[in-house]
Protein backbone atom coordinates (compact mmCIF):
# COMPACT_ATOMS: atom_id res chain seq x y z
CA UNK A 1 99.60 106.20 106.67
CA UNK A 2 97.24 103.21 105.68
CA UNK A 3 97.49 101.16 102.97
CA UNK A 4 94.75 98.41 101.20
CA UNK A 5 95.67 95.99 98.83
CA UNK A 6 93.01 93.81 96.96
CA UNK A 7 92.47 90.62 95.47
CA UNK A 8 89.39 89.97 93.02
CA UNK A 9 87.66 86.50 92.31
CA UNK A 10 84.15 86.72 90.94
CA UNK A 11 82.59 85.74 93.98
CA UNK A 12 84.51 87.21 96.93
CA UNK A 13 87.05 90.51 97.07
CA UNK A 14 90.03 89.92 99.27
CA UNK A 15 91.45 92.59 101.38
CA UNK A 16 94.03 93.73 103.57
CA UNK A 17 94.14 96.84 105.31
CA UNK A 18 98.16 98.02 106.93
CA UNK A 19 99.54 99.97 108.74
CA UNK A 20 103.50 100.94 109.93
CA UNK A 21 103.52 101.93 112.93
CA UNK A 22 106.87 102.86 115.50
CA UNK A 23 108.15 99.64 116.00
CA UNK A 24 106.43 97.05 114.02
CA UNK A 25 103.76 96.61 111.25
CA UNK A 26 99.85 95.90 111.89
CA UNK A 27 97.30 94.57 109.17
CA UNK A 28 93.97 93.26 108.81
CA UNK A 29 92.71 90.79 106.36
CA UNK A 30 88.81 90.85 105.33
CA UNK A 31 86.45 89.97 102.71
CA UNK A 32 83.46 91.04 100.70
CA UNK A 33 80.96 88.83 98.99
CA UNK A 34 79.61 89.58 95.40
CA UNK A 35 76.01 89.66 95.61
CA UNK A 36 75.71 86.93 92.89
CA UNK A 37 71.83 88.07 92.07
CA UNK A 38 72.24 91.12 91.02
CA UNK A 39 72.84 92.09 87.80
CA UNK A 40 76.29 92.83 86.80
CA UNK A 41 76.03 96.81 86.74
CA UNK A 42 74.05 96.75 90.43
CA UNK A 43 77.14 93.83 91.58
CA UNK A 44 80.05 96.88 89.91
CA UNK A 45 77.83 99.62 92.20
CA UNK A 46 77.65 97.37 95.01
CA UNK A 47 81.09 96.87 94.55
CA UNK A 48 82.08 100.63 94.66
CA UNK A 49 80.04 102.31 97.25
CA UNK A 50 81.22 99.33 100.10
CA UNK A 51 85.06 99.98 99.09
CA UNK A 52 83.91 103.54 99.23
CA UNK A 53 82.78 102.93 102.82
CA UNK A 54 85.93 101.04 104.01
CA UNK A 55 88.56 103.38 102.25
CA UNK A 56 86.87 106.74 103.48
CA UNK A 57 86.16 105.35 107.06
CA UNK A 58 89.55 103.57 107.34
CA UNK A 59 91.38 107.07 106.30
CA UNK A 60 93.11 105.12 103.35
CA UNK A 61 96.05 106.53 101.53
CA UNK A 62 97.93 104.13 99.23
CA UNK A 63 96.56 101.09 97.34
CA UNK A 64 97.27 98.20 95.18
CA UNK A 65 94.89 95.90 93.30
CA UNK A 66 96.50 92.28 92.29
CA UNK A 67 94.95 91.99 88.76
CA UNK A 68 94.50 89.38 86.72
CA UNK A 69 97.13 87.31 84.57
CA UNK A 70 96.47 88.54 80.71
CA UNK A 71 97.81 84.98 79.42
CA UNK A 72 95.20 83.49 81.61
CA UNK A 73 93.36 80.34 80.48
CA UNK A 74 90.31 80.70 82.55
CA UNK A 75 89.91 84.58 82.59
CA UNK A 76 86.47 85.75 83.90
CA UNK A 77 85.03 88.59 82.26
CA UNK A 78 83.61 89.40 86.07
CA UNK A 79 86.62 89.99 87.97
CA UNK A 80 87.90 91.94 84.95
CA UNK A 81 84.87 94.25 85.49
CA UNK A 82 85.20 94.17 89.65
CA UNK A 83 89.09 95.12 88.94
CA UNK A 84 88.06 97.81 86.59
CA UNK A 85 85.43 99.41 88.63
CA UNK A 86 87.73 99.35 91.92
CA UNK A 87 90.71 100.65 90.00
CA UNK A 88 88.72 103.68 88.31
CA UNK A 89 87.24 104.25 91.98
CA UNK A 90 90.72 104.22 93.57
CA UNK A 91 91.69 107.45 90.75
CA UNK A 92 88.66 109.66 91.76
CA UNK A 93 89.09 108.68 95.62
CA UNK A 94 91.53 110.14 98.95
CA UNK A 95 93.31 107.63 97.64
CA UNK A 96 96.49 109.51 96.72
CA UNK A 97 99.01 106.67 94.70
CA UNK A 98 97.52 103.20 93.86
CA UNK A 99 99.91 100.66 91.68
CA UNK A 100 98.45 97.63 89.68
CA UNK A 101 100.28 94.57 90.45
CA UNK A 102 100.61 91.00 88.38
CA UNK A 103 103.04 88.40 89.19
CA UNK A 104 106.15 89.91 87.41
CA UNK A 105 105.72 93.28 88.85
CA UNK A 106 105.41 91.80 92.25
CA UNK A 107 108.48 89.59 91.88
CA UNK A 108 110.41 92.49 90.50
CA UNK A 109 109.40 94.69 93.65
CA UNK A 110 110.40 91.71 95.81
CA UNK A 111 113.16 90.94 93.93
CA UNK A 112 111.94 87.89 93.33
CA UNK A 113 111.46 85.35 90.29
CA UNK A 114 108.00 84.70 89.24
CA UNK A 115 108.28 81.13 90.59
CA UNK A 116 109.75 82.21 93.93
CA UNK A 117 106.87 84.21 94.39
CA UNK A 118 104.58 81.25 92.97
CA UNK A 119 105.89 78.87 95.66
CA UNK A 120 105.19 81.68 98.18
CA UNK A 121 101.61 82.40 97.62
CA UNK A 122 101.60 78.65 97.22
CA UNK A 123 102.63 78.38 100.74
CA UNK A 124 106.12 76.55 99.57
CA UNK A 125 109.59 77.80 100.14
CA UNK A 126 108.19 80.51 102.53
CA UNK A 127 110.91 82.57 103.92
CA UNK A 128 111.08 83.01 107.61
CA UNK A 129 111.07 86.74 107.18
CA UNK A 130 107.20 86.09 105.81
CA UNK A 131 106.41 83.73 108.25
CA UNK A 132 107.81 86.31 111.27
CA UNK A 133 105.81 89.24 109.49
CA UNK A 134 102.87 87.13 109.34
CA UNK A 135 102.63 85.11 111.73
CA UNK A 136 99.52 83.28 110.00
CA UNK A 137 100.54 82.29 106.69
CA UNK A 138 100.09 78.95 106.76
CA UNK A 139 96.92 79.27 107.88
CA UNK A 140 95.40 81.55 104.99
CA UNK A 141 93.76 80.89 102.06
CA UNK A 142 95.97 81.37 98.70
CA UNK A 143 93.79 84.40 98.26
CA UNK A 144 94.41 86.17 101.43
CA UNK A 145 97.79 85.35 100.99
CA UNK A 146 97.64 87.22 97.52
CA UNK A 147 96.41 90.32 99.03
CA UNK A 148 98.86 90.18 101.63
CA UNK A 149 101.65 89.93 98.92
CA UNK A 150 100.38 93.10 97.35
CA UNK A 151 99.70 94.85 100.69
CA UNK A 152 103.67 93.86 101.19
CA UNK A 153 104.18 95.48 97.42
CA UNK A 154 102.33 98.67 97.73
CA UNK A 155 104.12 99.64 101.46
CA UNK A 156 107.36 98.76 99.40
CA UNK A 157 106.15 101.18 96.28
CA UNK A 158 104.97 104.12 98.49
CA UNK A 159 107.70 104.16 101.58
């Protein structure tokens, strides 16, 4: 079974694509740009039809979709939409369970505080379990690291 977690900023949708296999876990970790000059509702379409593309071609099953913090400071109205539009593709998709994750949820499936998981993402405090399972972290962007937190989150949710 394959899973795809996501990670939304208004300019660029992070992704990570996993699998378990036998002996030992595989993922992938990609990218899509928003086409900033289109107009929002072509951007949402754009949006839909390419994750439409990747989740029927990659024979996806389970996903998760980091969302935005609601006591955020600087929320953008556009990732809201991007989230939105992904999320209500994910329910009338193959996919068959999808979870929406913000920080406490996370933490709570890692059993985790909030600022454990903080520090992770960060790239501080990183356990070596992370680091062995990923053998890149350091090396990612916050982002990608995001995604691969909620890839991690949605395996755990849908064993």
């Amino acid at each position: 079974m394959k899973y795809i977690s996501i990670r939304v900023s208004p300019s660029k949708i992070f992704y990570a694509i996993g699998e378990k296999l036998e002996d030992r876990f595989v993922y992938s970790l990609d990218s899509v740009i928003v086409p900033q000059i289109l107009e929002t509702p072509k951007k949402l379409s754009y949006i839909r039809n390419v994750f439409e593309s990747i989740i029927t071609q990659q024979q996806i099953v389970f996903a998760g979709i980091r969302l935005a913090e609601t006591n955020s400071k600087t929320q953008s109205l556009d990732r809201v939409y991007i989230e939105a539009v992904i999320q209500e593709f994910f329910s009338n998709s193959t996919i068959e369970h999808y979870r929406t994750l913000r920080l406490a949820g996370m933490s709570s499936i890692l059993n985790l505080k909030n600022q454990e998981l903080k520090e992770w993402i960060d790239n501080k405090n990183t356990p070596d379990r992370l680091q062995e399972l990923f053998e890149d972290w350091s090396t990612l962007t916050k982002e990608d690291r995001e995604a691969l937190v909620v890839l991690f989150c949605t395996m755990e949710a849908f064993k």
